[in-house]
PDB file of N, CA and C in Angstrom:
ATOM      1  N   UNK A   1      83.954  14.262 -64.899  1.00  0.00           N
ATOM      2  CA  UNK A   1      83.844  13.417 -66.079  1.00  0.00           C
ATOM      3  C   UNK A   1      84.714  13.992 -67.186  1.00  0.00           C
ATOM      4  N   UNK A   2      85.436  12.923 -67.585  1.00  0.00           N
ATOM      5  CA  UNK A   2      86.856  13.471 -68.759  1.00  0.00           C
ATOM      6  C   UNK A   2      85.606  13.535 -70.097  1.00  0.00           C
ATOM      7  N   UNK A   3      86.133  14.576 -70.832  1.00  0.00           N
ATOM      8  CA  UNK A   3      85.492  14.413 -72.257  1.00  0.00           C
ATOM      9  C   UNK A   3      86.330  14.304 -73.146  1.00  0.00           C
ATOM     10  N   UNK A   4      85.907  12.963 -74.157  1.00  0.00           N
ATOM     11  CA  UNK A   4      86.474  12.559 -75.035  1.00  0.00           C
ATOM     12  C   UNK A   4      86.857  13.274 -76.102  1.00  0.00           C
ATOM     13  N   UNK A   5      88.391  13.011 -76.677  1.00  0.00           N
ATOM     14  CA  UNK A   5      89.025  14.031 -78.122  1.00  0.00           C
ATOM     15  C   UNK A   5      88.035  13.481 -78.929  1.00  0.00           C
ATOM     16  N   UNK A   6      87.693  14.667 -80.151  1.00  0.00           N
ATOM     17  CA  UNK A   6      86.579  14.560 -80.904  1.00  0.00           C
ATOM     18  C   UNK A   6      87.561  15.381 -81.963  1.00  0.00           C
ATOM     19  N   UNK A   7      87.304  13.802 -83.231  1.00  0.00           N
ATOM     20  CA  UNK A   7      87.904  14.284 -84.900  1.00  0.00           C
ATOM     21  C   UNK A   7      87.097  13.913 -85.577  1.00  0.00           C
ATOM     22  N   UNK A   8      87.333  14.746 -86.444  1.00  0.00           N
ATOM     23  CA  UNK A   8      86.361  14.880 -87.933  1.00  0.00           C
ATOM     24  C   UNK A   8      86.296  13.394 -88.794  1.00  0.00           C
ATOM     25  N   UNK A   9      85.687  12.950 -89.079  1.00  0.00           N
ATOM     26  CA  UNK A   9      85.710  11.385 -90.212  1.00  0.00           C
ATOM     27  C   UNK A   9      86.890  11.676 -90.950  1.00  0.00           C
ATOM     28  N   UNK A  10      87.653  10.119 -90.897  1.00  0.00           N
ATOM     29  CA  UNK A  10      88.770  10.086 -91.296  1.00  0.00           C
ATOM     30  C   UNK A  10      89.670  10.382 -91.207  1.00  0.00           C
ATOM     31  N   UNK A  11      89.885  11.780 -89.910  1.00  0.00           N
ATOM     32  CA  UNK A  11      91.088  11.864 -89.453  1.00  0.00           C
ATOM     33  C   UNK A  11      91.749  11.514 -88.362  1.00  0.00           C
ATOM     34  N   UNK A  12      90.789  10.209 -88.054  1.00  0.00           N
ATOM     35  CA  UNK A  12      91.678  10.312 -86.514  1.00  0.00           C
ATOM     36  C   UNK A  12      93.085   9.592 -86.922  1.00  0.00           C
ATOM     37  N   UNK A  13      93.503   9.536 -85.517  1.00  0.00           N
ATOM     38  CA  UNK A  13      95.185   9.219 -85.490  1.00  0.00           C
ATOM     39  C   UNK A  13      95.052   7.613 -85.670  1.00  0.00           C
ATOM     40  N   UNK A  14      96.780   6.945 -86.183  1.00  0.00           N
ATOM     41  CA  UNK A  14      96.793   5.793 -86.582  1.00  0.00           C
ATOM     42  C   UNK A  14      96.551   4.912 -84.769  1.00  0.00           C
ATOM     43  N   UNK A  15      96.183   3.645 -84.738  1.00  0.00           N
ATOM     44  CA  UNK A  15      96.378   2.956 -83.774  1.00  0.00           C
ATOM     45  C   UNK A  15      95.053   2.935 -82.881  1.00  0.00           C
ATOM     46  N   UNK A  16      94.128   3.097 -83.209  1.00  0.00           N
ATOM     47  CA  UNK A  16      92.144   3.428 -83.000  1.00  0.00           C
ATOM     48  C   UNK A  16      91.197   2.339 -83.901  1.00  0.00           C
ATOM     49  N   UNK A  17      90.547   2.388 -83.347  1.00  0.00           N
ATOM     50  CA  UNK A  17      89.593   1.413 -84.239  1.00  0.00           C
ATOM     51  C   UNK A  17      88.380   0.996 -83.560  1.00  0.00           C
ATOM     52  N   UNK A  18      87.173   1.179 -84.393  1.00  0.00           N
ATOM     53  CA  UNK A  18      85.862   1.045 -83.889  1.00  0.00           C
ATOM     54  C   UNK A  18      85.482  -0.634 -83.625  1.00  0.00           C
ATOM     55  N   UNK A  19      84.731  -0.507 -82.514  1.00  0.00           N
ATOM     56  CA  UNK A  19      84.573  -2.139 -81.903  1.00  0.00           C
ATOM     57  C   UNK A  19      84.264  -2.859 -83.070  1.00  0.00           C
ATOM     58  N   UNK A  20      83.865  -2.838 -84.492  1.00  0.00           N
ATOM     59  CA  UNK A  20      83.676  -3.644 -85.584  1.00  0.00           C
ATOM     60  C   UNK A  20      85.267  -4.141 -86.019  1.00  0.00           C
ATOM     61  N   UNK A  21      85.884  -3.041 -86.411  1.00  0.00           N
ATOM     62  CA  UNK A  21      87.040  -3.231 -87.477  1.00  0.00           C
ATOM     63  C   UNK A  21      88.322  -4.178 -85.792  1.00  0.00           C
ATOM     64  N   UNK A  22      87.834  -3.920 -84.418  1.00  0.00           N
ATOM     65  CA  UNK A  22      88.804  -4.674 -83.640  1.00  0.00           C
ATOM     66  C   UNK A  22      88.252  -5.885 -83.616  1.00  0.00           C
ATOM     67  N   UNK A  23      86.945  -6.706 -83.877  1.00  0.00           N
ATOM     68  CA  UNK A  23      86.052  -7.488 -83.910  1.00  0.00           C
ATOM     69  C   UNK A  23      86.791  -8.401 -85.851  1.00  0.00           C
ATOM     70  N   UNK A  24      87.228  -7.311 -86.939  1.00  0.00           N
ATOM     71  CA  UNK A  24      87.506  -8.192 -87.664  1.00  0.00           C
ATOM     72  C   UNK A  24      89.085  -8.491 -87.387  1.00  0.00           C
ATOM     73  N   UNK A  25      89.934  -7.601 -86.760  1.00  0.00           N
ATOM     74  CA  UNK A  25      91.171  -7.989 -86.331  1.00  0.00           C
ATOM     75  C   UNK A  25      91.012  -9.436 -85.752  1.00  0.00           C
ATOM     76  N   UNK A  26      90.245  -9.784 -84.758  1.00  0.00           N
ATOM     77  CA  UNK A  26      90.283 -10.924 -83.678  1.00  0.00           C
ATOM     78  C   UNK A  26      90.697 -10.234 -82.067  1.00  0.00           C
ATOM     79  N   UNK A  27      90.372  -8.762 -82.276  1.00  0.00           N
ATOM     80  CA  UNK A  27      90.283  -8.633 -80.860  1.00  0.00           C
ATOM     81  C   UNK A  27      89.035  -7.662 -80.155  1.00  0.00           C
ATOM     82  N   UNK A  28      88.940  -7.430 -78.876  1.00  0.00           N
ATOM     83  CA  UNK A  28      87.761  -6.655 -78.541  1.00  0.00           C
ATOM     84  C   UNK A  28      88.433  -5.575 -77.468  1.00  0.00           C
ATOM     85  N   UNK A  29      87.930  -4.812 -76.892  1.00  0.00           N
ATOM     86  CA  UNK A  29      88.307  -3.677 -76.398  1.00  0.00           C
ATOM     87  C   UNK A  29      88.811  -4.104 -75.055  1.00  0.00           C
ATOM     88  N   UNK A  30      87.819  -5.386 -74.220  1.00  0.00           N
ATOM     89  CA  UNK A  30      88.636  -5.989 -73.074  1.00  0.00           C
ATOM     90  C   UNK A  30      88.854  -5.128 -71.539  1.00  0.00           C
ATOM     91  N   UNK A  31      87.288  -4.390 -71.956  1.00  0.00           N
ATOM     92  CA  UNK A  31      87.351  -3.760 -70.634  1.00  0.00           C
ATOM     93  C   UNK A  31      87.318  -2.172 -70.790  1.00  0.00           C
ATOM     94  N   UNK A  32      88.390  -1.798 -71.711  1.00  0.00           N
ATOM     95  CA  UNK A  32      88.398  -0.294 -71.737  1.00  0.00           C
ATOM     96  C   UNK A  32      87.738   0.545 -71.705  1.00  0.00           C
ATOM     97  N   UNK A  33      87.628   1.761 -71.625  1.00  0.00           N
ATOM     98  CA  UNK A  33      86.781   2.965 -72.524  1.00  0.00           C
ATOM     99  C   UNK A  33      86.738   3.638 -73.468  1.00  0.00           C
ATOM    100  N   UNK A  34      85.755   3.998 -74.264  1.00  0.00           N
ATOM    101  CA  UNK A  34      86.319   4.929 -75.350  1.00  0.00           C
ATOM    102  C   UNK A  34      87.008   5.472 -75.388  1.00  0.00           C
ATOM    103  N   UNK A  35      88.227   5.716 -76.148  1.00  0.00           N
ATOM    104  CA  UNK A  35      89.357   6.821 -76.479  1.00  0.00           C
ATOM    105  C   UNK A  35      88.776   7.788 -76.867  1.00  0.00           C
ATOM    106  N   UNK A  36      88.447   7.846 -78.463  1.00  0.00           N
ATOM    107  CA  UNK A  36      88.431   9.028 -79.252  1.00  0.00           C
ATOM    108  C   UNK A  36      86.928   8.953 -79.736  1.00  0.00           C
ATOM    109  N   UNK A  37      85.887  10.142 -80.251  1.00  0.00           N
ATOM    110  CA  UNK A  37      84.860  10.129 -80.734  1.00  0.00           C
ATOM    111  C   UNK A  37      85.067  10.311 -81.968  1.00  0.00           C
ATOM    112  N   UNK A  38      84.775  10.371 -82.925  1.00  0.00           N
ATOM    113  CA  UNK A  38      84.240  10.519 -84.475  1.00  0.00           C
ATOM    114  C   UNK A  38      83.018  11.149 -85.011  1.00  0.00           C
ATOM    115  N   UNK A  39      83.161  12.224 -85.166  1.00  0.00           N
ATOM    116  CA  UNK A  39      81.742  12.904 -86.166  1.00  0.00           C
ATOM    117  C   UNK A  39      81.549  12.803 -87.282  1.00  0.00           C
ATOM    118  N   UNK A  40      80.882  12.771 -88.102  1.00  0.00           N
ATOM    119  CA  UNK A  40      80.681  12.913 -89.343  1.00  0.00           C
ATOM    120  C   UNK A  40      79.546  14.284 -89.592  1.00  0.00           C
ATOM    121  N   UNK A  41      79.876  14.913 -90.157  1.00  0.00           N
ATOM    122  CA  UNK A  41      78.663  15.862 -90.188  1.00  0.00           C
ATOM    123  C   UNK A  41      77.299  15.678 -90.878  1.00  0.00           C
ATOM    124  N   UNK A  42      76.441  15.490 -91.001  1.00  0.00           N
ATOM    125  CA  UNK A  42      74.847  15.452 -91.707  1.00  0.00           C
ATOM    126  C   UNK A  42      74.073  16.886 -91.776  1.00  0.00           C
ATOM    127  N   UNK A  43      73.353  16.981 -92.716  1.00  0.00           N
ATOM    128  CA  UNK A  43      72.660  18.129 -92.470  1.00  0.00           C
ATOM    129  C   UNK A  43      71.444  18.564 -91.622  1.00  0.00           C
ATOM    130  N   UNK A  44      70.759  17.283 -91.834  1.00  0.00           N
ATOM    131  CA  UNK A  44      69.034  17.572 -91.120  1.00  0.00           C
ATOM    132  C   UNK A  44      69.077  16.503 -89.859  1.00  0.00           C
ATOM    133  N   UNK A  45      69.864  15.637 -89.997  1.00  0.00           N
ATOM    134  CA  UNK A  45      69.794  14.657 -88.836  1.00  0.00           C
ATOM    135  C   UNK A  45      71.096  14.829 -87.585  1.00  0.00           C
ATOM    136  N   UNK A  46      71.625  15.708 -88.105  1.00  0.00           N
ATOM    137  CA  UNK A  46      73.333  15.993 -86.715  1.00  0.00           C
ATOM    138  C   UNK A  46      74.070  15.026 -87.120  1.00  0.00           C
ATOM    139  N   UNK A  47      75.057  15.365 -86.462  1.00  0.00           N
ATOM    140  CA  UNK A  47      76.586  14.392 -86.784  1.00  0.00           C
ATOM    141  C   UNK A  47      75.758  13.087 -86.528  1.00  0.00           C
ATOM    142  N   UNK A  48      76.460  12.450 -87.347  1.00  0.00           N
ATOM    143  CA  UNK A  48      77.003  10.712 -87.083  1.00  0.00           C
ATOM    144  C   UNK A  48      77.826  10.346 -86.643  1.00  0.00           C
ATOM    145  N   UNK A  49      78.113   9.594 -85.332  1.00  0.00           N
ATOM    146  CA  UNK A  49      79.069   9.504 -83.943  1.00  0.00           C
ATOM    147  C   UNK A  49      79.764   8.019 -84.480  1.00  0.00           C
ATOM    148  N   UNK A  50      81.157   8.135 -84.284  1.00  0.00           N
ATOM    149  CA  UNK A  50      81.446   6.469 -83.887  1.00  0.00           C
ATOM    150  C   UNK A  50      82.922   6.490 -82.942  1.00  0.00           C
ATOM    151  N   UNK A  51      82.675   5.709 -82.180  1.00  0.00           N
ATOM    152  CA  UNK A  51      82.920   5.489 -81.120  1.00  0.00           C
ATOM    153  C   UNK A  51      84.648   4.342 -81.351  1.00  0.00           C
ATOM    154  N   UNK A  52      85.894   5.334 -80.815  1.00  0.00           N
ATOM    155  CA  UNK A  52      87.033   4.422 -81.526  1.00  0.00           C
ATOM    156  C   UNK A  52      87.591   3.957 -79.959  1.00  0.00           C
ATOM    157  N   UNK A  53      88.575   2.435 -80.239  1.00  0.00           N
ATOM    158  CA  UNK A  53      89.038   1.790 -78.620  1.00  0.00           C
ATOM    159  C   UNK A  53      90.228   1.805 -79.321  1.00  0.00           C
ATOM    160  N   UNK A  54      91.246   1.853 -78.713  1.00  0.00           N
ATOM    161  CA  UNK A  54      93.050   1.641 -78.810  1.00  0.00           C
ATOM    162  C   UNK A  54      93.388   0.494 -78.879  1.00  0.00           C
ATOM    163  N   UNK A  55      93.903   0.310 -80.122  1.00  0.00           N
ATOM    164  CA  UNK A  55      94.640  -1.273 -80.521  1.00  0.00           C
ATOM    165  C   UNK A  55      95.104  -1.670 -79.933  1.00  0.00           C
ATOM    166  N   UNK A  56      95.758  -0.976 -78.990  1.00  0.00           N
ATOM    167  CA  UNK A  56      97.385  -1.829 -78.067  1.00  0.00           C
ATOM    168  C   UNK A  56      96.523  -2.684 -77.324  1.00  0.00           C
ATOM    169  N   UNK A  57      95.632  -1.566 -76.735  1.00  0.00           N
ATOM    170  CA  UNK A  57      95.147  -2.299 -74.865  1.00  0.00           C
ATOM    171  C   UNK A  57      93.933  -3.270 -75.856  1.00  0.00           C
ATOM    172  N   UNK A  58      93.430  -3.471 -76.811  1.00  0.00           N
ATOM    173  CA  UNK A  58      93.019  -4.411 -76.688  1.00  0.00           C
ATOM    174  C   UNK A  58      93.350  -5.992 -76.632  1.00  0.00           C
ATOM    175  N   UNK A  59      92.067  -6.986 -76.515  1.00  0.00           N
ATOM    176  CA  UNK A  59      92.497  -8.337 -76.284  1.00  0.00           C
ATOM    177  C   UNK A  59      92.264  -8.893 -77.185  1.00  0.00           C
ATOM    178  N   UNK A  60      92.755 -10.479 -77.032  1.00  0.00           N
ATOM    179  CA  UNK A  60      92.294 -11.102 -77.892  1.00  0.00           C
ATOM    180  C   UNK A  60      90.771 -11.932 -77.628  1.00  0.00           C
ATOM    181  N   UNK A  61      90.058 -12.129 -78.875  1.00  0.00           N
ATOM    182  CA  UNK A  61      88.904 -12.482 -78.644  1.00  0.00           C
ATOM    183  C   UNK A  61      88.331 -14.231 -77.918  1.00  0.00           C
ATOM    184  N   UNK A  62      87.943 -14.157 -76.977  1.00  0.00           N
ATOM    185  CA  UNK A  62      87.889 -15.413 -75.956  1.00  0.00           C
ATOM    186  C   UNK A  62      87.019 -16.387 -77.080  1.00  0.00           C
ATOM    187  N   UNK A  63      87.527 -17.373 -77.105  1.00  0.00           N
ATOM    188  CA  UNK A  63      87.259 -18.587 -78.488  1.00  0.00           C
ATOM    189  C   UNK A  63      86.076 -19.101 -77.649  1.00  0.00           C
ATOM    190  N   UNK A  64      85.085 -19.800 -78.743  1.00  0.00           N
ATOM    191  CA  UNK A  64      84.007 -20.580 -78.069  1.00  0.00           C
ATOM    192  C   UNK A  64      84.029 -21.403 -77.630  1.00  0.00           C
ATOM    193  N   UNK A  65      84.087 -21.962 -76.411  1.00  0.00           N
ATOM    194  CA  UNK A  65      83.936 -23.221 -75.792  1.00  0.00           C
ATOM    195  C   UNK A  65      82.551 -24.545 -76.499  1.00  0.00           C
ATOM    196  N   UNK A  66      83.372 -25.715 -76.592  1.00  0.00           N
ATOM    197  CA  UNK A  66      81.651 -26.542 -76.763  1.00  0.00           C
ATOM    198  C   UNK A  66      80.427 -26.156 -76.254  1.00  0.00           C
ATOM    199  N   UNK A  67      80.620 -26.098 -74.952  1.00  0.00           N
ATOM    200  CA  UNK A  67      79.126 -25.709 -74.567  1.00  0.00           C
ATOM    201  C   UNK A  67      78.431 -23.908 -74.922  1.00  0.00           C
ATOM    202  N   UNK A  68      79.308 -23.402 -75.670  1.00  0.00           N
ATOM    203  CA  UNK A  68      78.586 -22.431 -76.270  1.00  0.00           C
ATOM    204  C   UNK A  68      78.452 -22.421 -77.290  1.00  0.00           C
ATOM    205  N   UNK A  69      79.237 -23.372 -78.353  1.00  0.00           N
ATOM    206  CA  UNK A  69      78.933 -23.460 -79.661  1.00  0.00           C
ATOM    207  C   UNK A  69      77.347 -24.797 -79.778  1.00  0.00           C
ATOM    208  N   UNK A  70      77.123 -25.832 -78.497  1.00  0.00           N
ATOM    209  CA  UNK A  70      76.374 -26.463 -78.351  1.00  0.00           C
ATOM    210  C   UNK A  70      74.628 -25.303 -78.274  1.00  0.00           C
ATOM    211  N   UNK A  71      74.510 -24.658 -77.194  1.00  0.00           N
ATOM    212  CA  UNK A  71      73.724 -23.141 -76.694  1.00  0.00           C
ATOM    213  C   UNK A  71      73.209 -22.312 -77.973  1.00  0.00           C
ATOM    214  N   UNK A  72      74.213 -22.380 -78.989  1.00  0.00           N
ATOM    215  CA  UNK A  72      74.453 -21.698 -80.399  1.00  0.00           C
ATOM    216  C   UNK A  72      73.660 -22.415 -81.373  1.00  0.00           C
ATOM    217  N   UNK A  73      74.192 -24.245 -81.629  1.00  0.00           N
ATOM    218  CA  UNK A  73      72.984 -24.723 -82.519  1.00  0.00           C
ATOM    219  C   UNK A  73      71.436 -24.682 -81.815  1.00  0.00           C
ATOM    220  N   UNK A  74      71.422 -24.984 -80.180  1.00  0.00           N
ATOM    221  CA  UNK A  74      70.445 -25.207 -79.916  1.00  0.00           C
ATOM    222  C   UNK A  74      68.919 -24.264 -80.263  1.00  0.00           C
ATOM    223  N   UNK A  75      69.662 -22.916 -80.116  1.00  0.00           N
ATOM    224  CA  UNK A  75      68.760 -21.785 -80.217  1.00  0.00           C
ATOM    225  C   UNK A  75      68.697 -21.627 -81.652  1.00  0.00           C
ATOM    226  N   UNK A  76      69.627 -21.706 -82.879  1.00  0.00           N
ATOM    227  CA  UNK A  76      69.608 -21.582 -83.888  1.00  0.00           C
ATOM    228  C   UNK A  76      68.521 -22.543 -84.557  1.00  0.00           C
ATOM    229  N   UNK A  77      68.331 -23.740 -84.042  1.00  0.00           N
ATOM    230  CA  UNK A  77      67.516 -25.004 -84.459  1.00  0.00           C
ATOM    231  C   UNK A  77      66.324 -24.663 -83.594  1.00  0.00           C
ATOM    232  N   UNK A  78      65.615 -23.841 -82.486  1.00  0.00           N
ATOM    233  CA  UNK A  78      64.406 -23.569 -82.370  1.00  0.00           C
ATOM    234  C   UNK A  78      64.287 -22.581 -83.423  1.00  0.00           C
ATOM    235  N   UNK A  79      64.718 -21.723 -83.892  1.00  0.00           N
ATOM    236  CA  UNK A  79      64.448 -20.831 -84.910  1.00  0.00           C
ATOM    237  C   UNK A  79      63.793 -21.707 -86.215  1.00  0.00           C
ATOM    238  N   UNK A  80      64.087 -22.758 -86.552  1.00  0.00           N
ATOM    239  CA  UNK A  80      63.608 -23.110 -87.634  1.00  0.00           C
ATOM    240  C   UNK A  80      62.233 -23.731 -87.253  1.00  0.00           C
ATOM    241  N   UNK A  81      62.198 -24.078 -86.312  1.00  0.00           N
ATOM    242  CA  UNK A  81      61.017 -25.145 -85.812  1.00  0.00           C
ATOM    243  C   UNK A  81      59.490 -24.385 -86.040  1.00  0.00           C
ATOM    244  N   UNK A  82      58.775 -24.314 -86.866  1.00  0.00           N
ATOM    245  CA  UNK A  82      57.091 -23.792 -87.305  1.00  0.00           C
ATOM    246  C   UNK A  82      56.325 -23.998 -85.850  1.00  0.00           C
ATOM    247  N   UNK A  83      55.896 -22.898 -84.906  1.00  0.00           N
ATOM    248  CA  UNK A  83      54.660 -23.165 -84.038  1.00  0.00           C
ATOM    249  C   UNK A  83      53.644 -24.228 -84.167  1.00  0.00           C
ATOM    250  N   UNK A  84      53.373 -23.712 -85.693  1.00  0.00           N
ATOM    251  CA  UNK A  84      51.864 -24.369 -85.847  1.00  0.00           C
ATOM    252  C   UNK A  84      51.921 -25.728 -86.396  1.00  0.00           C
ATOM    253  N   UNK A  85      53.041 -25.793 -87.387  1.00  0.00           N
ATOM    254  CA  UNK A  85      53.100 -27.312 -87.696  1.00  0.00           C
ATOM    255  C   UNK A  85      54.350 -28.056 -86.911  1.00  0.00           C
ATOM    256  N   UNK A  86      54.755 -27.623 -86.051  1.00  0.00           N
ATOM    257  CA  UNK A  86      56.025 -28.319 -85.404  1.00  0.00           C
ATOM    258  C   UNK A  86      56.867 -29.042 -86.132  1.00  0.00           C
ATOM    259  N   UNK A  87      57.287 -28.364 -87.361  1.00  0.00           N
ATOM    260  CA  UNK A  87      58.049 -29.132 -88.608  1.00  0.00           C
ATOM    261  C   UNK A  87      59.411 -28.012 -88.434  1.00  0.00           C
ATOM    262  N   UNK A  88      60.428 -29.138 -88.446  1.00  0.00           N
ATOM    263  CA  UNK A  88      61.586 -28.351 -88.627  1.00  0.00           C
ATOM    264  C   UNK A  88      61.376 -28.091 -90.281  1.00  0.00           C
ATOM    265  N   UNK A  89      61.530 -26.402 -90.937  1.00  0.00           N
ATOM    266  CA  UNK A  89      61.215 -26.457 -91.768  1.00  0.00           C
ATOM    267  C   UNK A  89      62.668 -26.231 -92.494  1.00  0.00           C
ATOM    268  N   UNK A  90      63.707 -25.527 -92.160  1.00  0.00           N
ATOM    269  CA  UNK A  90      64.908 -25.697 -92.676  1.00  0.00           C
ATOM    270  C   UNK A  90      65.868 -24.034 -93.039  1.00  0.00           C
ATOM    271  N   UNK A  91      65.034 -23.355 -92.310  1.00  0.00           N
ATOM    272  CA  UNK A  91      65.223 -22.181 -92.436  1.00  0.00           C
ATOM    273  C   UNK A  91      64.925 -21.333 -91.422  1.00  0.00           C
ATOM    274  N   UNK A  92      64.998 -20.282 -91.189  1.00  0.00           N
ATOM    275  CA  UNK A  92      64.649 -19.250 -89.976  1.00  0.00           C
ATOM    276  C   UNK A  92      63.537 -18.925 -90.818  1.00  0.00           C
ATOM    277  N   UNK A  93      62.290 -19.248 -89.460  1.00  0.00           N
ATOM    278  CA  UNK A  93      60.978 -18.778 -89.582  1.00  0.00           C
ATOM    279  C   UNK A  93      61.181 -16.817 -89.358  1.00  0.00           C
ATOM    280  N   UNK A  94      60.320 -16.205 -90.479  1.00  0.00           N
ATOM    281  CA  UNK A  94      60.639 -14.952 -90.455  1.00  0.00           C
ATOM    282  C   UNK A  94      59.710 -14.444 -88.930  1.00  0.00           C
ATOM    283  N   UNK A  95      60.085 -13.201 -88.468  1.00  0.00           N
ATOM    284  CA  UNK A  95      58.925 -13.263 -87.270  1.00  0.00           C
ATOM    285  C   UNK A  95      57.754 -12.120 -87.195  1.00  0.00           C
ATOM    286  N   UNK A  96      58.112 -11.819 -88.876  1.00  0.00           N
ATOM    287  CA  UNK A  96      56.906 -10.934 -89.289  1.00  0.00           C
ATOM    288  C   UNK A  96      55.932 -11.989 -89.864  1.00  0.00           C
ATOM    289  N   UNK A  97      55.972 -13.323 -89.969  1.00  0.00           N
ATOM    290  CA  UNK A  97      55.216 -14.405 -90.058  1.00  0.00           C
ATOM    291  C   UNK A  97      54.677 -15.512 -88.943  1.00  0.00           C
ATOM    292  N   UNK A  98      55.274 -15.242 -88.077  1.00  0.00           N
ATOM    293  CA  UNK A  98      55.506 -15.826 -86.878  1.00  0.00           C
ATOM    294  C   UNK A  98      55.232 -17.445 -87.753  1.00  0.00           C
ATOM    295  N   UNK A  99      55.295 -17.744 -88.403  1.00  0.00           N
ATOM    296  CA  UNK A  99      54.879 -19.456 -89.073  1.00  0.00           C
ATOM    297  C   UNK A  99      55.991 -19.789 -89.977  1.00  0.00           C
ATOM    298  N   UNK A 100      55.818 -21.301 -90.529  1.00  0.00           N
ATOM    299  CA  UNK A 100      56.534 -21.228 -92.081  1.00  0.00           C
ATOM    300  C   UNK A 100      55.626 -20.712 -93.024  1.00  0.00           C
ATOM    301  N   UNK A 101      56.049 -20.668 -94.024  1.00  0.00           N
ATOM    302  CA  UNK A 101      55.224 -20.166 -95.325  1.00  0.00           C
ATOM    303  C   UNK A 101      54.217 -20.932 -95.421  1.00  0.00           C
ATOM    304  N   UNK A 102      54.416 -22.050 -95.565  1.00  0.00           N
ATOM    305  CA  UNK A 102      53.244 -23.374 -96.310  1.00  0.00           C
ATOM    306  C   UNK A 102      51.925 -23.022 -94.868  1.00  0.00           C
ATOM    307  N   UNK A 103      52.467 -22.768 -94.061  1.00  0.00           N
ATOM    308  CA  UNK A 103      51.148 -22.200 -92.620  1.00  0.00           C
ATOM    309  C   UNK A 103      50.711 -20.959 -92.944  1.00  0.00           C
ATOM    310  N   UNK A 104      51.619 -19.694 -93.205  1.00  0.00           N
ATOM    311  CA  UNK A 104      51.297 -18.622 -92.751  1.00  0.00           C
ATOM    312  C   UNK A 104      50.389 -18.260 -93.985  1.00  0.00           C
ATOM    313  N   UNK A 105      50.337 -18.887 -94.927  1.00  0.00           N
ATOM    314  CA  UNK A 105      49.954 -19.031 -96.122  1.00  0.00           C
ATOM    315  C   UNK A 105      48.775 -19.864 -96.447  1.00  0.00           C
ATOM    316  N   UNK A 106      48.446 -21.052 -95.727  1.00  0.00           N
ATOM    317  CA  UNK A 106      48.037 -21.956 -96.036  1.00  0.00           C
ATOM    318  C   UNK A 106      46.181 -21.421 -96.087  1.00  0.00           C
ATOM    319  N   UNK A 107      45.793 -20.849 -95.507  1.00  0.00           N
ATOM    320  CA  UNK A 107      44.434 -19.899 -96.428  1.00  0.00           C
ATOM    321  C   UNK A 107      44.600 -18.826 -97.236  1.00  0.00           C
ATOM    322  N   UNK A 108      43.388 -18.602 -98.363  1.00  0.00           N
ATOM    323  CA  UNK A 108      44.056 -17.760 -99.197  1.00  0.00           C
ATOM    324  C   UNK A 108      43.570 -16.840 -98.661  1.00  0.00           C
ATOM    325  N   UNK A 109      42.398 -16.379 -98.299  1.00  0.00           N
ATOM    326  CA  UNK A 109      42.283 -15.362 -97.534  1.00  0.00           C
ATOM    327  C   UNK A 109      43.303 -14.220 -97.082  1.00  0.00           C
ATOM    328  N   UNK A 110      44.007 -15.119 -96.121  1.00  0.00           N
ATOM    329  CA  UNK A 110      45.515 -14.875 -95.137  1.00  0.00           C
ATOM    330  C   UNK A 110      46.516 -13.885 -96.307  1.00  0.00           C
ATOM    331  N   UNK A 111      46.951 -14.595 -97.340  1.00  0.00           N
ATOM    332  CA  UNK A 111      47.608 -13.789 -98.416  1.00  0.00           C
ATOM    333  C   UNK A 111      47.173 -13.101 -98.681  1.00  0.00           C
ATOM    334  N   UNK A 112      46.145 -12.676 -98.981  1.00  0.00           N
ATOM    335  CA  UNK A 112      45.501 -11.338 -99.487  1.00  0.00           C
ATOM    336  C   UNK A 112      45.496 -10.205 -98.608  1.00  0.00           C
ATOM    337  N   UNK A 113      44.823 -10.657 -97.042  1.00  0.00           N
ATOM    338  CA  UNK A 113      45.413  -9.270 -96.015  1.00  0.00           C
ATOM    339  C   UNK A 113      46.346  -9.040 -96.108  1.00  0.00           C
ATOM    340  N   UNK A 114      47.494  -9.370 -96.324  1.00  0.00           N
ATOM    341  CA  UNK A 114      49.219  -9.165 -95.913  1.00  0.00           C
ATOM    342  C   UNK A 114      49.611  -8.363 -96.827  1.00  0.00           C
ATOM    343  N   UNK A 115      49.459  -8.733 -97.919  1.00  0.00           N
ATOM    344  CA  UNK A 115      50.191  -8.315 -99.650  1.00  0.00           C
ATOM    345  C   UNK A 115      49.847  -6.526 -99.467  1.00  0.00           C
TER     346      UNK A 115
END
């Protein structure tokens, strides 16, 4: 097993980039492996790791087809839908409420345990 070059925050070499910053380019790693590691040092908790892929070899990011942007509202629109009152309510039900408000709420009782 090869072990990965390991640089200090902020110095690695130009032409690297962590799966976020190739994600805002418009590309993704496309298979590869990590190149280079990244430490950051901490005191009580150990380094902070991030993980860099090589610009060249990456790809470009595969565009959404209809039927996944379709898959996308579908699941997004059960999210709004209330269990208890089956009301699309218009928002993402939180799921530390598992309800909408006007339900999870709707005894006063109920508010008072929570608060």
């Amino acid at each position: 097993m090869a072990t990965l070059p390991v640089y200090s925050w902020h110095l690695a070499p130009d032409g690297y980039a962590t799966y976020r910053q190739l994600r805002a380019m418009g590309l993704r790693p496309g298979g590869q492996d990590v190149a280079i590691q990244l430490e950051r040092p901490r005191r009580k908790r150990g380094p902070l790791v991030a993980y860099l892929y090589r610009v060249d070899r990456a790809k470009p990011v595969r565009p959404m087809t209809p039927a996944k942007w379709a898959a996308l509202a579908k699941a997004n629109a059960a999210r709004r839908i209330c269990p208890e009152c089956e009301q699309d309510v218009g928002y993402v039900i939180p799921t530390s409420l598992g309800a909408c408000v006007t339900c999870a709420y709707s005894n006063p009782s109920d508010a008072l345990r929570s608060a």
